[in-house]
Protein backbone atom coordinates (compact mmCIF):
# COMPACT_ATOMS: atom_id res chain seq x y z
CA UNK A 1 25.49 8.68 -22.56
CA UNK A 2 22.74 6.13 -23.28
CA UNK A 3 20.62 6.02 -19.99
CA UNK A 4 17.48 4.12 -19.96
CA UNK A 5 14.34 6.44 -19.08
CA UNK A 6 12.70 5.78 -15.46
CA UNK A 7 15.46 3.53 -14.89
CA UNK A 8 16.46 5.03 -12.06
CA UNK A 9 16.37 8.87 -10.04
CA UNK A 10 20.06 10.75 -10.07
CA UNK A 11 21.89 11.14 -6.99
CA UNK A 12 20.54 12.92 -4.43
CA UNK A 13 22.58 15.84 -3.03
CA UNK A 14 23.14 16.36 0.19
CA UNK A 15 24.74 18.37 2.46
CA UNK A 16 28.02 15.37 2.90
CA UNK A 17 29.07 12.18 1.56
CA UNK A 18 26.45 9.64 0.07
CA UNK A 19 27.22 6.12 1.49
CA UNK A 20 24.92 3.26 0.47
CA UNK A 21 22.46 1.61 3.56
CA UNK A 22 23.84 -0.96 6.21
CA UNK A 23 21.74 -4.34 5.98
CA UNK A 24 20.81 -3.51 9.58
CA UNK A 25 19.40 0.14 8.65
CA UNK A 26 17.75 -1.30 5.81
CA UNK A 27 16.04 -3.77 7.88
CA UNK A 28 14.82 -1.64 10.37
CA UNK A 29 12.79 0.49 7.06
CA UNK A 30 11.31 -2.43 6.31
CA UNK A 31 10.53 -3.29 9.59
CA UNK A 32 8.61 0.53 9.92
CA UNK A 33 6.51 -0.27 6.65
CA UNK A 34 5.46 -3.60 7.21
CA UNK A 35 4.66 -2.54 10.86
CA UNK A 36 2.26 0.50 9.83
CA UNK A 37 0.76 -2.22 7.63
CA UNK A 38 -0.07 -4.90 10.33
CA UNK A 39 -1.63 -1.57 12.25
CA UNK A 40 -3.77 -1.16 9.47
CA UNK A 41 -4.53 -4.86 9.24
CA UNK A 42 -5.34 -5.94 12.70
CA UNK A 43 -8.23 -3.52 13.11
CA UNK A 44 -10.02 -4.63 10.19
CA UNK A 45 -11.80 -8.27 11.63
CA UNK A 46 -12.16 -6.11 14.78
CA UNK A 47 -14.12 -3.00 13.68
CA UNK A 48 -17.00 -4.81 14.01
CA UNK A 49 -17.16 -6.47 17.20
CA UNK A 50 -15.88 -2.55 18.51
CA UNK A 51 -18.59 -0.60 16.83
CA UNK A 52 -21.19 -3.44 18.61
CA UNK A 53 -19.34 -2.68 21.86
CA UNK A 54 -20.58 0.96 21.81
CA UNK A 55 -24.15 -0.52 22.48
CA UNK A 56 -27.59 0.07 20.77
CA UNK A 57 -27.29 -0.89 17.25
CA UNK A 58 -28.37 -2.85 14.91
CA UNK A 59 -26.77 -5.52 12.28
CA UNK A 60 -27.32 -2.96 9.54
CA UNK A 61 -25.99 -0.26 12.04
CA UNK A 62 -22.83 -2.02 12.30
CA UNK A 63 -22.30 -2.86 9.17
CA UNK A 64 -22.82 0.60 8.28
CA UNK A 65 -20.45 2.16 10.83
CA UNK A 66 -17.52 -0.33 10.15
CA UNK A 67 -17.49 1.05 6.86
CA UNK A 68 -17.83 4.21 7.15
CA UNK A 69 -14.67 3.94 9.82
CA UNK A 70 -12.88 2.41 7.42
CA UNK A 71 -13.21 5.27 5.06
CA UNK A 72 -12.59 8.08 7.43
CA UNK A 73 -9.18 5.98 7.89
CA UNK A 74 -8.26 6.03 4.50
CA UNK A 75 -9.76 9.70 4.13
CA UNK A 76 -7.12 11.03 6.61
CA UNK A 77 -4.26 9.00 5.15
CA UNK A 78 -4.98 10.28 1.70
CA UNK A 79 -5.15 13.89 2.96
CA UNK A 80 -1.98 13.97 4.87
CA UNK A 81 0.56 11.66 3.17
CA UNK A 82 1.95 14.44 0.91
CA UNK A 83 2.22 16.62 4.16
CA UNK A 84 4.20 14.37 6.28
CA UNK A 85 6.42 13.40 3.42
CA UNK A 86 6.93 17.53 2.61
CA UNK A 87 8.00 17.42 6.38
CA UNK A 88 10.50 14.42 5.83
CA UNK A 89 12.32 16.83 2.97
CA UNK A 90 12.46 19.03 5.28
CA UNK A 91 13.96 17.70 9.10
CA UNK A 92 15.56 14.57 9.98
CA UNK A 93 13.67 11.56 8.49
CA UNK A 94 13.79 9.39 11.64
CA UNK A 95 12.07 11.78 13.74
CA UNK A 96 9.28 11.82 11.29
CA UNK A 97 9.06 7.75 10.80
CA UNK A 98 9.25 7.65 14.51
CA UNK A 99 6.30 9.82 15.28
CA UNK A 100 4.28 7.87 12.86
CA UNK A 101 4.82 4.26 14.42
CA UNK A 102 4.44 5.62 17.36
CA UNK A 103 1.15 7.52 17.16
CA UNK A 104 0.15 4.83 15.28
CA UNK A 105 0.69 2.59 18.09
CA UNK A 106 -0.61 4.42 20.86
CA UNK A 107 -3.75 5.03 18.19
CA UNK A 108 -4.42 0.95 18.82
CA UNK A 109 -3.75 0.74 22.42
CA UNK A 110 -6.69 3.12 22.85
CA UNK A 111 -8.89 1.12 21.05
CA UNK A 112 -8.13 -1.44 23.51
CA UNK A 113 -10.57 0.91 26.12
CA UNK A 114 -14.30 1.37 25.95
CA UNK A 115 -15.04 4.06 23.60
CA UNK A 116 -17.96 5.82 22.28
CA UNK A 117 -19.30 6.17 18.82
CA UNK A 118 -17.52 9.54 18.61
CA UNK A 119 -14.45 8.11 20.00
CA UNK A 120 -13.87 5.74 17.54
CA UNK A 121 -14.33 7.67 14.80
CA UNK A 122 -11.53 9.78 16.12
CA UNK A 123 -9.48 7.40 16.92
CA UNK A 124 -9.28 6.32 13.61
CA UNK A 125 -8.97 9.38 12.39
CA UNK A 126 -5.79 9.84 14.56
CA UNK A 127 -4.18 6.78 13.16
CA UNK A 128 -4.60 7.62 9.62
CA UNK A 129 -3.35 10.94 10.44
CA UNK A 130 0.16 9.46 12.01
CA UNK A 131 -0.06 6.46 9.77
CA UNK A 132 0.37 8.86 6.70
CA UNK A 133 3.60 9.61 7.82
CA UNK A 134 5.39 6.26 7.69
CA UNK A 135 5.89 5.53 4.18
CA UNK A 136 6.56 8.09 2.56
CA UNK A 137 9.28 8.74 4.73
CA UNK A 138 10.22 5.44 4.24
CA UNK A 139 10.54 5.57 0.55
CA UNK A 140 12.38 9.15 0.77
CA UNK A 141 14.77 7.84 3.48
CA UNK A 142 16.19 4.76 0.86
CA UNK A 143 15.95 7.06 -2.15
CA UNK A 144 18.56 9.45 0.20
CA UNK A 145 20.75 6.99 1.46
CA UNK A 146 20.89 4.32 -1.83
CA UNK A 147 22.76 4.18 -4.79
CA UNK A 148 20.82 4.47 -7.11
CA UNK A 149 21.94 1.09 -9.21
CA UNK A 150 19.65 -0.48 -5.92
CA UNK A 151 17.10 1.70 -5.72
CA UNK A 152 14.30 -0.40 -7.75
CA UNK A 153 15.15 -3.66 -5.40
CA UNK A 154 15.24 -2.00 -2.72
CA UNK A 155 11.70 -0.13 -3.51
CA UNK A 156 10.48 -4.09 -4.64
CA UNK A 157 11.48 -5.02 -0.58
CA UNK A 158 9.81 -2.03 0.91
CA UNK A 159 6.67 -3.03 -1.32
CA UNK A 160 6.82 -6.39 -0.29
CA UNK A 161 6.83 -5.92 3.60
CA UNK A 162 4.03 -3.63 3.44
CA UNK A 163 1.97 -6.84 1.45
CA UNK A 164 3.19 -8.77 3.99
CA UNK A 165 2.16 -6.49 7.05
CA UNK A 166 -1.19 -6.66 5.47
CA UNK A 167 -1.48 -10.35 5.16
CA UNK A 168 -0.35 -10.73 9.18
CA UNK A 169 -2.43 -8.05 10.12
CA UNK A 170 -5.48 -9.64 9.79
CA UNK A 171 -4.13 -13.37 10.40
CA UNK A 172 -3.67 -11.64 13.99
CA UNK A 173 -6.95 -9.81 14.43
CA UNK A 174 -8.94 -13.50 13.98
CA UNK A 175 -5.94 -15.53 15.29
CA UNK A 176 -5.55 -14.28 18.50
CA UNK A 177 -9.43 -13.42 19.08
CA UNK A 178 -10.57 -17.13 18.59
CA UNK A 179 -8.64 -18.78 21.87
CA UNK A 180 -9.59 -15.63 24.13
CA UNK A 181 -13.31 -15.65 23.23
CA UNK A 182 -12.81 -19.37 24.27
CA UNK A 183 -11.07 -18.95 27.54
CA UNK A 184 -12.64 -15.52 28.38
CA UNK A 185 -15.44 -14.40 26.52
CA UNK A 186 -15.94 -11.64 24.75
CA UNK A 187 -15.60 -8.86 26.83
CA UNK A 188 -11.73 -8.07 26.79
CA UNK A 189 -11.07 -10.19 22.85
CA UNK A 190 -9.88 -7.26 20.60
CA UNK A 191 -7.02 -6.41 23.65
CA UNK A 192 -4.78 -8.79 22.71
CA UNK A 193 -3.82 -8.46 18.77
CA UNK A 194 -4.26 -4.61 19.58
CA UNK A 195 -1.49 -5.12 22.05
CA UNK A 196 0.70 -7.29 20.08
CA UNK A 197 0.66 -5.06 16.71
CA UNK A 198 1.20 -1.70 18.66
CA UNK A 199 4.47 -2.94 20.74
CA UNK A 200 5.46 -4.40 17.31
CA UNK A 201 5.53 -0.31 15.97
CA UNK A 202 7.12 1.40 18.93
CA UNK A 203 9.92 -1.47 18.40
CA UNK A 204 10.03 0.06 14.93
CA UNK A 205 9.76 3.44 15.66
CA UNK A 206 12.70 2.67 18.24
CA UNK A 207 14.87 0.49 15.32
CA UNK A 208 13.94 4.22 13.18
CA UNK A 209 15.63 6.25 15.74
CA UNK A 210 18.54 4.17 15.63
CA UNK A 211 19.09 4.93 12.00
CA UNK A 212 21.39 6.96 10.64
CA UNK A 213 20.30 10.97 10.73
CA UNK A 214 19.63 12.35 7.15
CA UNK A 215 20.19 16.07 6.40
CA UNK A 216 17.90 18.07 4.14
CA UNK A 217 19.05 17.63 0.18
CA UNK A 218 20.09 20.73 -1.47
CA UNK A 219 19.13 20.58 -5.23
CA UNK A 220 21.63 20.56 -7.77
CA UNK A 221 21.75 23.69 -10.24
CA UNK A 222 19.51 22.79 -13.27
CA UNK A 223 18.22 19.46 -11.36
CA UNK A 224 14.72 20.38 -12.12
CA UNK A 225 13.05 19.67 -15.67
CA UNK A 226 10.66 21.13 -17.02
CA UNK A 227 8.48 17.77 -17.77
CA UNK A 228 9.30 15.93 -14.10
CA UNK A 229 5.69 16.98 -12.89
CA UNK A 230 4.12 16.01 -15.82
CA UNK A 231 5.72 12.47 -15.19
CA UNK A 232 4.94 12.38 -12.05
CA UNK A 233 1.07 13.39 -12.47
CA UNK A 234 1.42 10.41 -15.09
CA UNK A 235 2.64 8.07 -12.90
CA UNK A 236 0.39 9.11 -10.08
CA UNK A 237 -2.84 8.73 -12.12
CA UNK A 238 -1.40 5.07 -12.95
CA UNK A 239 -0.36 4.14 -9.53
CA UNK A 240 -4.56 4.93 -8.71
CA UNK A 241 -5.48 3.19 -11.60
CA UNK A 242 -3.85 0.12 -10.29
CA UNK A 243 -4.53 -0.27 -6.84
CA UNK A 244 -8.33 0.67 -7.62
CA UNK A 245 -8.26 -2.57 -9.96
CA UNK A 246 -6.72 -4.84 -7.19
CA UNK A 247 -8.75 -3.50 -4.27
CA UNK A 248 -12.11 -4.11 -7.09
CA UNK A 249 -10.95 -7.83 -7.08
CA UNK A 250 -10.75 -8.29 -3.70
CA UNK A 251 -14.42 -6.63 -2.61
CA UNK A 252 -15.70 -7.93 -5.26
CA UNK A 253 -14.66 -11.56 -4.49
CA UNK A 254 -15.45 -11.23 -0.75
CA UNK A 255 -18.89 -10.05 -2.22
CA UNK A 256 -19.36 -13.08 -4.64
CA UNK A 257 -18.64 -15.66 -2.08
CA UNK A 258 -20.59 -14.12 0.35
CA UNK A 259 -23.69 -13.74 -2.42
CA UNK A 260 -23.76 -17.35 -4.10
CA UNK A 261 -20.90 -19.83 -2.42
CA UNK A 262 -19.59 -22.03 -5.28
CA UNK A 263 -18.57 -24.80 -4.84
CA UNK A 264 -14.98 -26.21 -4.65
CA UNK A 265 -14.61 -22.62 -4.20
CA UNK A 266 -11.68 -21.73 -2.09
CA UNK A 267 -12.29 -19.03 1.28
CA UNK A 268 -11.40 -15.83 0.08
CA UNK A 269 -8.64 -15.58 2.57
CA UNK A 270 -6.79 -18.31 0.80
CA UNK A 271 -6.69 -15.92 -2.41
CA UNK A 272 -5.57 -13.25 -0.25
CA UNK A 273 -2.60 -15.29 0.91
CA UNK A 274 -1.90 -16.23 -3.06
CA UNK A 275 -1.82 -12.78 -3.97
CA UNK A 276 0.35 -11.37 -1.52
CA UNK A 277 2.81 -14.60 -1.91
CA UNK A 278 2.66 -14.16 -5.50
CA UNK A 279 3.57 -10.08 -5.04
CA UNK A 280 6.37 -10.37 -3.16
CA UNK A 281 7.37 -13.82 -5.05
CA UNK A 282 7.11 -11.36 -8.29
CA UNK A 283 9.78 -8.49 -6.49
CA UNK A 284 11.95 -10.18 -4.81
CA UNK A 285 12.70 -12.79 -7.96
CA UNK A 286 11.33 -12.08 -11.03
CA UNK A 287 11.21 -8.06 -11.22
CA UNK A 288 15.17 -7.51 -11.88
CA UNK A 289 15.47 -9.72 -14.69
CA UNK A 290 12.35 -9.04 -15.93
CA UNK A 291 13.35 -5.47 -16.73
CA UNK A 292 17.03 -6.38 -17.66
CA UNK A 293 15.22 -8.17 -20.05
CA UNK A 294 12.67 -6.43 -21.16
CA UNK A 295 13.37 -2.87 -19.84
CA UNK A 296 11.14 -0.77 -17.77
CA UNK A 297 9.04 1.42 -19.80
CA UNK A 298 7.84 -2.06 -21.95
CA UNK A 299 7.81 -4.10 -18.60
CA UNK A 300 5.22 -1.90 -17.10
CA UNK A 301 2.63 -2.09 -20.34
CA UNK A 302 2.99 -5.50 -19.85
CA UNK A 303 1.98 -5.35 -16.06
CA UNK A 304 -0.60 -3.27 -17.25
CA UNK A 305 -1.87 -5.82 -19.57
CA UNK A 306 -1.60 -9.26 -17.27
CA UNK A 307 -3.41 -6.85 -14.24
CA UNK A 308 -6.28 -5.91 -16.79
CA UNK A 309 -6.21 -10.20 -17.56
CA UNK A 310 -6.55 -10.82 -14.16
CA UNK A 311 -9.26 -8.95 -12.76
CA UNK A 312 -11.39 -9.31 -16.17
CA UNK A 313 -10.65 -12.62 -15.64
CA UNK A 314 -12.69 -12.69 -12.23
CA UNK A 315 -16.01 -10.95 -14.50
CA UNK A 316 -16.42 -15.31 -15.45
CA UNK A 317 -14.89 -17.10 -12.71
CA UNK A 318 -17.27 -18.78 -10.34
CA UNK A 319 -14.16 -20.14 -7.82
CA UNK A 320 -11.72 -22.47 -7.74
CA UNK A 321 -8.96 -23.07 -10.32
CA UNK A 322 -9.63 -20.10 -12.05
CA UNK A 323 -10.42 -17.40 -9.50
CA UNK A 324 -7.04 -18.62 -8.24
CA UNK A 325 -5.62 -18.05 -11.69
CA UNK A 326 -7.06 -14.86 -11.82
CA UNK A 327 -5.37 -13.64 -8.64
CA UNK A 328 -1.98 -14.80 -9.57
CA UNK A 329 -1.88 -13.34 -13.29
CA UNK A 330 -3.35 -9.95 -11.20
CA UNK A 331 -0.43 -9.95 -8.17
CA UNK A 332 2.13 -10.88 -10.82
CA UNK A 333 1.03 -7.21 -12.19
CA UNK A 334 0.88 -5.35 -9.17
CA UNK A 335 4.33 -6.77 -8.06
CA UNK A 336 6.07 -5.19 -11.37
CA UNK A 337 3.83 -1.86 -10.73
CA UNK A 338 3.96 -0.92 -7.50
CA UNK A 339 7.87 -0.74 -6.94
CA UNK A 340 8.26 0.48 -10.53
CA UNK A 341 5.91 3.64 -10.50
CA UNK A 342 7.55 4.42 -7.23
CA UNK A 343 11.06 4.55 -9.23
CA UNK A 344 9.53 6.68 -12.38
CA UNK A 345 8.16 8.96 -9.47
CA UNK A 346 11.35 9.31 -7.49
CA UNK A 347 13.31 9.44 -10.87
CA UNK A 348 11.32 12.66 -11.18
CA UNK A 349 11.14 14.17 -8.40
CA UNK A 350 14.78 15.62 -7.75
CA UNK A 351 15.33 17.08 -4.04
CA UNK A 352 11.33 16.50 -2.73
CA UNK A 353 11.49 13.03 -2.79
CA UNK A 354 9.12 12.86 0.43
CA UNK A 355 6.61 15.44 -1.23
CA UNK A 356 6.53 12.63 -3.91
CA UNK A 357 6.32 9.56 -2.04
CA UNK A 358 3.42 11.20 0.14
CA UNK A 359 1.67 12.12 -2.95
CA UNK A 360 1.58 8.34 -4.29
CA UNK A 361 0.35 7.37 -1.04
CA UNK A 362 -2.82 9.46 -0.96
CA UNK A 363 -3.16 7.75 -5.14
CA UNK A 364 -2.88 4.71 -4.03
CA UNK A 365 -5.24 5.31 -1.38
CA UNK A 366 -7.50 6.90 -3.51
CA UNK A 367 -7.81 4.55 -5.80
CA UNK A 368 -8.36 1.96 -2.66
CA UNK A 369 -11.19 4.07 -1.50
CA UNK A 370 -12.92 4.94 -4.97
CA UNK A 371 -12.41 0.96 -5.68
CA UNK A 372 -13.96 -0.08 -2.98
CA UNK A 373 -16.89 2.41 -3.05
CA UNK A 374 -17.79 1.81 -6.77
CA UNK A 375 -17.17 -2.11 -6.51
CA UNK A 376 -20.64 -2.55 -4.46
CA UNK A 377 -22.53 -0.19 -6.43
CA UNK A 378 -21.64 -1.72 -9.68
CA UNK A 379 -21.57 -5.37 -8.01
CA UNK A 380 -25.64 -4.56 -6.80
CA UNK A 381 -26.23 -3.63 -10.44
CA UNK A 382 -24.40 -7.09 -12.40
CA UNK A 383 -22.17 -8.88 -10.45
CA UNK A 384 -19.31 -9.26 -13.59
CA UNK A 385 -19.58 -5.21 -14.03
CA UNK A 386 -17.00 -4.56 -11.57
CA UNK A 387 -14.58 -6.51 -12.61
CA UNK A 388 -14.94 -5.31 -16.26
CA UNK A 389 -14.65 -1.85 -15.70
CA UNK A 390 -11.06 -2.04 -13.65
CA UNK A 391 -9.78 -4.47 -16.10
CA UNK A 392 -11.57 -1.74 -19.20
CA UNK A 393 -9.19 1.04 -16.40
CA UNK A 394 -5.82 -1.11 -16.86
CA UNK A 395 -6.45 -1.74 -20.44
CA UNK A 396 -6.32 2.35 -21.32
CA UNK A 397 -3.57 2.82 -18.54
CA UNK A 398 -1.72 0.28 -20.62
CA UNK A 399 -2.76 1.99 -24.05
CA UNK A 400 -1.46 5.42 -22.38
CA UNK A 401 1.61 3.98 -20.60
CA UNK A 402 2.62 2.38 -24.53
CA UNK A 403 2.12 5.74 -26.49
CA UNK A 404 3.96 7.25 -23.59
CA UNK A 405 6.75 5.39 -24.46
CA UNK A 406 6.34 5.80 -28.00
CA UNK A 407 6.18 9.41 -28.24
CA UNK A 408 9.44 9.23 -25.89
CA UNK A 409 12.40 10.60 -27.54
CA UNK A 410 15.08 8.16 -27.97
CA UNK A 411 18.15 8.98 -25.45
């Protein structure tokens, strides 16, 4: 039978009859992801003004400790993804999405109080630790309960509400600060978009409850191969490869416009909003005929390629038109990626599809975290270096990805 390779995982087994998701279960997945997203989102214009709050510091002190939040954030997350999604292979799905949103909320409304130094660190410790849940049991739950003819789509959606949950995020972190600092000052600003975002994921972890129940898959005999982990190492190391190069673009543009304004330039945030439109413009649309066309393993070299375009593309641009340009030939690449190394992993991974969604979680937040770290160092040195290096990155992960293919064996 001619199959094409990464095309798509085989069935999943389980212990009854595989029947394909309601639009309303569906719905409620995408809900939990872009949800866990916003969470994520909203504290970011916020750290600031709640690191300040804990009184006695200095601008450089602040600066300093926002970061460094940040990080622990992403630190936790990266540690514990795998775990949680070993845990969703292992019990009911919904109880494990459901714990996430909901830790994740109750994480924000306690931010809401006043909190020492020490208490904020943990805090966000706490929500990274039941953030890491969410997606990869998100990802393992449609793998389970799709055929697999919609599994790439449906990954493309998935990807697409988590872009969009961290385009809101933000948008209500300033939004919803601006008219309270007006009204009220500043004492009680950061309640309000902390408020909004965490009812908006215990409604999710209430719409995951009403899903469904999964049971644990029971692996076929001979399912496993003995080159799936080698695939999915490969498509691990890509999936950090390109989420370092998009996080390096957007540091390193915040950092330019913050250095030397240009003018005509455009605020950051307005790139921000192109990328994300572009991304999810790019699944929902393009990405299906694109690889009917073109067919996966070739489609993602080329992502590789128009990625590496776009961010070396920034190592010149001064703003405007083609900073812009930049961004869009970069989304246009992550929107083919992201969904696509999450079917090549899944297609691999046989009955521990949660073990395998976790694991590209803590990649892609890896290569968030080492982006973001190495784009100021390199930045300080030459302001262009940054940007060369990820797009050097995506140039050899395209090189790899096409001798990959090559060395394939035709099916």
């Amino acid at each position: 039978m001619d199959e094409k390779p990464w095309s798509s995982p085989s069935p999943p087994v389980t212990g009854g009859s595989q029947s394909d998701l309601s639009t309303g279960a569906f719905a409620a997945l995408l809900a939990a992801g872009a949800a866990v997203s916003m969470a994520y989102g909203v504290t970011l214009p916020l750290l600031p003004a709640l690191v300040e709050r804990t009184g006695g510091l200095s601008a450089a002190d602040v600066e300093n400790h926002t970061g460094w939040i940040t990080g622990v954030y992403t630190l936790v997350l990266f540690l514990f993804a795998p775990a949680w999604g070993a845990l969703a292979d292992r019990i009911d799905r919904r109880w494990v999405l459901a714990a996430g949103l909901a830790g994740s909320s109750v994480a924000l409304w306690v931010l809401t109080m006043p909190l020492s130094m020490r208490g904020l660190y943990g805090m966000r410790a706490v929500a990274g630790l039941t953030s890491a849940a969410v997606l990869p049991a998100v990802f393992a739950y449609v793998v389970t309960a799709s055929a697999p003819s919609r599994l790439q789509r449906r990954f493309a959606w998935v990807a697409s509400a988590t872009a969009l949950g961290f385009l809101v995020g933000p948008a209500l972190g300033d939004g919803l600060t601006v008219p309270i600092r007006a009204a009220r000052g500043d004492a009680a600003f950061t309640a309000l978009p902390l408020d909004v975002v965490a009812i908006v994921g215990l409604l999710a972890a209430v719409g995951a409850l009403g899903l469904p129940p999964t049971r644990t898959m029971v692996p076929a005999p001979g399912s496993a191969r003995p080159g799936d982990e080698r695939r999915i190492v490969r498509s691990l190391l890509l999936t950090a490869v390109v989420v370092l190069a998009i996080t390096v673009a957007e540091v390193g543009v915040t950092l330019a416009a913050r250095r030397a304004p240009a003018a005509g330039a455009m605020p950051v945030s307005v790139y921000f909003a192109l990328c994300s439109a572009v991304m999810i413009a790019v699944q929902f649309w393009a990405l299906p005929r694109l690889e009917r066309r073109m067919g996966e393993p070739r489609l993602v070299v080329a992502a590789l390629a128009v990625l590496s375009a776009g961010v070396s593309l920034l190592a010149v641009s001064s703003g405007g038109f083609v900073t812009a340009t930049a961004f869009v030939l970069a989304a246009a690449g992550i929107g083919v990626l992201i969904p696509s190394l999450a079917v090549r992993i899944s297609s691999a991974a046989g009955v521990r599809q949660g073990w395998a969604m976790g694991r590209q979680a803590a990649a892609a937040n890896l290569g968030q975290a080492i982006g973001a770290a190495a784009t100021g160092s390199l930045f300080a040195l030459a302001p262009p270096l940054p940007f060369l290096v990820a797009g050097g990155l995506a140039v050899l992960a395209a090189g790899a990805a096409a001798w990959e293919g090559a060395a394939r064996p035709a099916p």
